[in-house]
N, C-alpha and C. Protein backbone atom coordinates (compact mmCIF):
# COMPACT_ATOMS: atom_id res chain seq x y z
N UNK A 1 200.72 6.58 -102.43
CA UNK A 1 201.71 5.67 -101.90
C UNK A 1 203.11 6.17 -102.24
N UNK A 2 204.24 5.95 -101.18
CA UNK A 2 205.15 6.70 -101.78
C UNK A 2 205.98 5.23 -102.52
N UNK A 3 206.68 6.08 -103.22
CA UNK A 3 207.86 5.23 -104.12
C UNK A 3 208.97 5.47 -104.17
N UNK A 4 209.78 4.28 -104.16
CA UNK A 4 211.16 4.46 -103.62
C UNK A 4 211.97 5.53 -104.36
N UNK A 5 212.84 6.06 -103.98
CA UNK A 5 213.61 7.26 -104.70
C UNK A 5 214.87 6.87 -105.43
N UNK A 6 215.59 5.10 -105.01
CA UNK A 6 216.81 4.67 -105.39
C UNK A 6 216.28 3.28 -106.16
N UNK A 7 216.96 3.09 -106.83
CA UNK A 7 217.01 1.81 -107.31
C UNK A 7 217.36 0.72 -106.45
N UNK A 8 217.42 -0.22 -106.10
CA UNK A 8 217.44 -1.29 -105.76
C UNK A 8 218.72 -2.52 -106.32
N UNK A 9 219.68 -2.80 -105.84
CA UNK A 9 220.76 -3.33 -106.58
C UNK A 9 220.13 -4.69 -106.83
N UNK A 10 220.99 -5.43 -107.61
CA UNK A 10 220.49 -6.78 -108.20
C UNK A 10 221.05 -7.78 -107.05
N UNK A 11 221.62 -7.41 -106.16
CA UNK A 11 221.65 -8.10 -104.38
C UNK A 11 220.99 -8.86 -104.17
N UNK A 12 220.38 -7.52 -103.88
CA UNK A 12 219.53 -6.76 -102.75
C UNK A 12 218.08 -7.47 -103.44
N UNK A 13 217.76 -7.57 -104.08
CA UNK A 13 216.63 -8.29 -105.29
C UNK A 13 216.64 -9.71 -105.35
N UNK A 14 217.94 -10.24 -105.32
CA UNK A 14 218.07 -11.67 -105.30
C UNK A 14 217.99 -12.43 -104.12
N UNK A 15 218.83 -11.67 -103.03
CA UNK A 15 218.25 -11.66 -101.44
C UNK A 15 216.69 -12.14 -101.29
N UNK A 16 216.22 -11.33 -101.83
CA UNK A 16 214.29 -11.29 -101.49
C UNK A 16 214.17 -12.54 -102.55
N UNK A 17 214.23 -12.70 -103.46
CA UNK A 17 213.72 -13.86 -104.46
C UNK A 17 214.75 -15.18 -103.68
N UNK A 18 215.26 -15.44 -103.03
CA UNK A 18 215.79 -16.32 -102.72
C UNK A 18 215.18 -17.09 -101.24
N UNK A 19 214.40 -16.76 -101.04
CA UNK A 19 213.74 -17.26 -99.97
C UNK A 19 212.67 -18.07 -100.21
N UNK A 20 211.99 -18.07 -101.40
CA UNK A 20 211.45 -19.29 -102.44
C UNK A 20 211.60 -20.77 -102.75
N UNK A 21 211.35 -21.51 -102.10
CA UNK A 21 211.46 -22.60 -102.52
C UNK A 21 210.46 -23.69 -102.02
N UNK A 22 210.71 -24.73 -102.59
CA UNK A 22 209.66 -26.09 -102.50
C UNK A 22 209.93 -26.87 -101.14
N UNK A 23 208.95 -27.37 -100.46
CA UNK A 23 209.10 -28.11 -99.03
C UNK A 23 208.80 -29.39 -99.22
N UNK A 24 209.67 -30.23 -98.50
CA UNK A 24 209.20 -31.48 -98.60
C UNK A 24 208.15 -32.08 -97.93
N UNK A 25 206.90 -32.60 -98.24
CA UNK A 25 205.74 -32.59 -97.77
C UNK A 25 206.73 -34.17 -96.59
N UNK A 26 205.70 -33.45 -95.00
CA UNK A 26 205.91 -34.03 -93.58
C UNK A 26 205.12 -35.35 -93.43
N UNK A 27 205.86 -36.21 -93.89
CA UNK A 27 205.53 -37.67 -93.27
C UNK A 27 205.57 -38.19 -91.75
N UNK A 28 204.55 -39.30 -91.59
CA UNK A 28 204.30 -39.67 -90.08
C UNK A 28 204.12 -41.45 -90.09
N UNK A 29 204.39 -42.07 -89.60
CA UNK A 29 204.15 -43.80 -89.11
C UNK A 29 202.91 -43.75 -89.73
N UNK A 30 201.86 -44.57 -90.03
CA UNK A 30 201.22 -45.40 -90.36
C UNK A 30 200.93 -45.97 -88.72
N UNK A 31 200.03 -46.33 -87.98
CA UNK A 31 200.09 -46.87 -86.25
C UNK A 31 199.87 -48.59 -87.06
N UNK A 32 198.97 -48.48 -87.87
CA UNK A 32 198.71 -50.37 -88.21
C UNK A 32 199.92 -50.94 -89.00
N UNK A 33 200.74 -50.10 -90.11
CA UNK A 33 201.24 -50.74 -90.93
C UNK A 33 202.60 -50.52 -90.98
N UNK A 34 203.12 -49.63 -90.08
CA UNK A 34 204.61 -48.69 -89.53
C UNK A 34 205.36 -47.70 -91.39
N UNK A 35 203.92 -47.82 -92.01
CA UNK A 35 204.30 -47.25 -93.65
C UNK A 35 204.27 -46.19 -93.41
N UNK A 36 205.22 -45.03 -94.10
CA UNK A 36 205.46 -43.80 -94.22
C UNK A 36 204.24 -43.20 -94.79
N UNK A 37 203.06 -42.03 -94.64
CA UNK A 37 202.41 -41.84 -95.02
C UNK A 37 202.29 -40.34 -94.59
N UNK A 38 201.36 -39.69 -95.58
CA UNK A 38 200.89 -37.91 -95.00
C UNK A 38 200.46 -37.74 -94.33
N UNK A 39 200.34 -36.83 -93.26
CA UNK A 39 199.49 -36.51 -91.95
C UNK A 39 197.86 -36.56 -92.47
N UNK A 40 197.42 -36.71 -91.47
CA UNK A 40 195.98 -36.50 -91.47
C UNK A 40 194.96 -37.08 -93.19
N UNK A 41 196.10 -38.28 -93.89
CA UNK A 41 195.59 -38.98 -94.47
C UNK A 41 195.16 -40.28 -94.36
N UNK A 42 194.40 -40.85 -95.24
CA UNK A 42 194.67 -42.01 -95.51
C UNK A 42 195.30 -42.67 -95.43
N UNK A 43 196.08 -43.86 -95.40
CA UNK A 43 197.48 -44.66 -95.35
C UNK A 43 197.03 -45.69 -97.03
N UNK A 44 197.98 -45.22 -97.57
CA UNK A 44 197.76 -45.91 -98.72
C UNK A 44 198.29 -47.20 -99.03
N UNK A 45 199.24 -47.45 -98.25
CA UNK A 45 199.51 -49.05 -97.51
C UNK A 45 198.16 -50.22 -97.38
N UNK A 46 197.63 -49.65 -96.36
CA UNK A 46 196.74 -50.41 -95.65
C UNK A 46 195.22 -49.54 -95.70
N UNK A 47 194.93 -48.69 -95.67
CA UNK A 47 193.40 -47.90 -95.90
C UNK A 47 193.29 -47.77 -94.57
N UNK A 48 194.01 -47.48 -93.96
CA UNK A 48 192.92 -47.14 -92.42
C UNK A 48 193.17 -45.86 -92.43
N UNK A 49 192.64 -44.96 -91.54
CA UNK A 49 192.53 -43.65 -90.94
C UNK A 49 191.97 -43.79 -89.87
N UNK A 50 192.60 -43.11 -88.96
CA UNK A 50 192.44 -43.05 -87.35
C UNK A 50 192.03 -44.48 -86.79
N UNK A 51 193.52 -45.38 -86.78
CA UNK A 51 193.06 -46.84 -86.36
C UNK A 51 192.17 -47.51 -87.10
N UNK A 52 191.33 -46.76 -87.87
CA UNK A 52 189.40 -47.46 -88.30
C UNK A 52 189.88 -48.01 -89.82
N UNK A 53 189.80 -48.90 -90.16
CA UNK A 53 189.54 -49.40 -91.41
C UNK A 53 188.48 -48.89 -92.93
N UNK A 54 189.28 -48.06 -93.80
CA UNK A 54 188.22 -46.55 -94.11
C UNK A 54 188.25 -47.11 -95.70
N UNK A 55 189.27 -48.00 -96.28
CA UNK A 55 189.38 -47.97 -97.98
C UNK A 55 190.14 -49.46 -97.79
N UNK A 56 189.47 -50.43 -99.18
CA UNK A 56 189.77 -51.43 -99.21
C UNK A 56 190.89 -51.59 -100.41
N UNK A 57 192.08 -51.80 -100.15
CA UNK A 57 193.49 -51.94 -100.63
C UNK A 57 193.78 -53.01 -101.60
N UNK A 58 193.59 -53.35 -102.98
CA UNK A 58 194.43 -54.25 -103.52
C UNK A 58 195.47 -55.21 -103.37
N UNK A 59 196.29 -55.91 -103.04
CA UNK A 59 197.32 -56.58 -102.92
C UNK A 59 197.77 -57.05 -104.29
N UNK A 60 198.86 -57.00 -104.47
CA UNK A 60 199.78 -57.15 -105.78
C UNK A 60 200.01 -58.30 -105.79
């Protein structure tokens, strides 16, 4: 494999390490409860998944 012949400035290095970072996980409606929830989960609001009634919810 070949290997580079120059050094690499501390840029040019920080450039590349700077494209790193954390995403904010993509929320969607809730269709029964209009609650902010994760795709293709559960709704922790209300327990349904896909319209269907899937987990039975506590009330406070």
């Amino acid at each position: 494999m070949a290997n580079p012949t120059s050094r690499h400035t501390r840029s040019r290095r920080n450039k590349r390490r700077a494209n790193w970072k954390g995403v904010n996980p993509t929320l969607s409606a809730c269709p029964s409860c209009n609650e902010m929830k994760l795709s293709h989960h559960v709704c922790p609001n209300c327990g349904t998944y896909d319209k269907k009634k899937v987990m039975l919810v506590e009330t406070k």
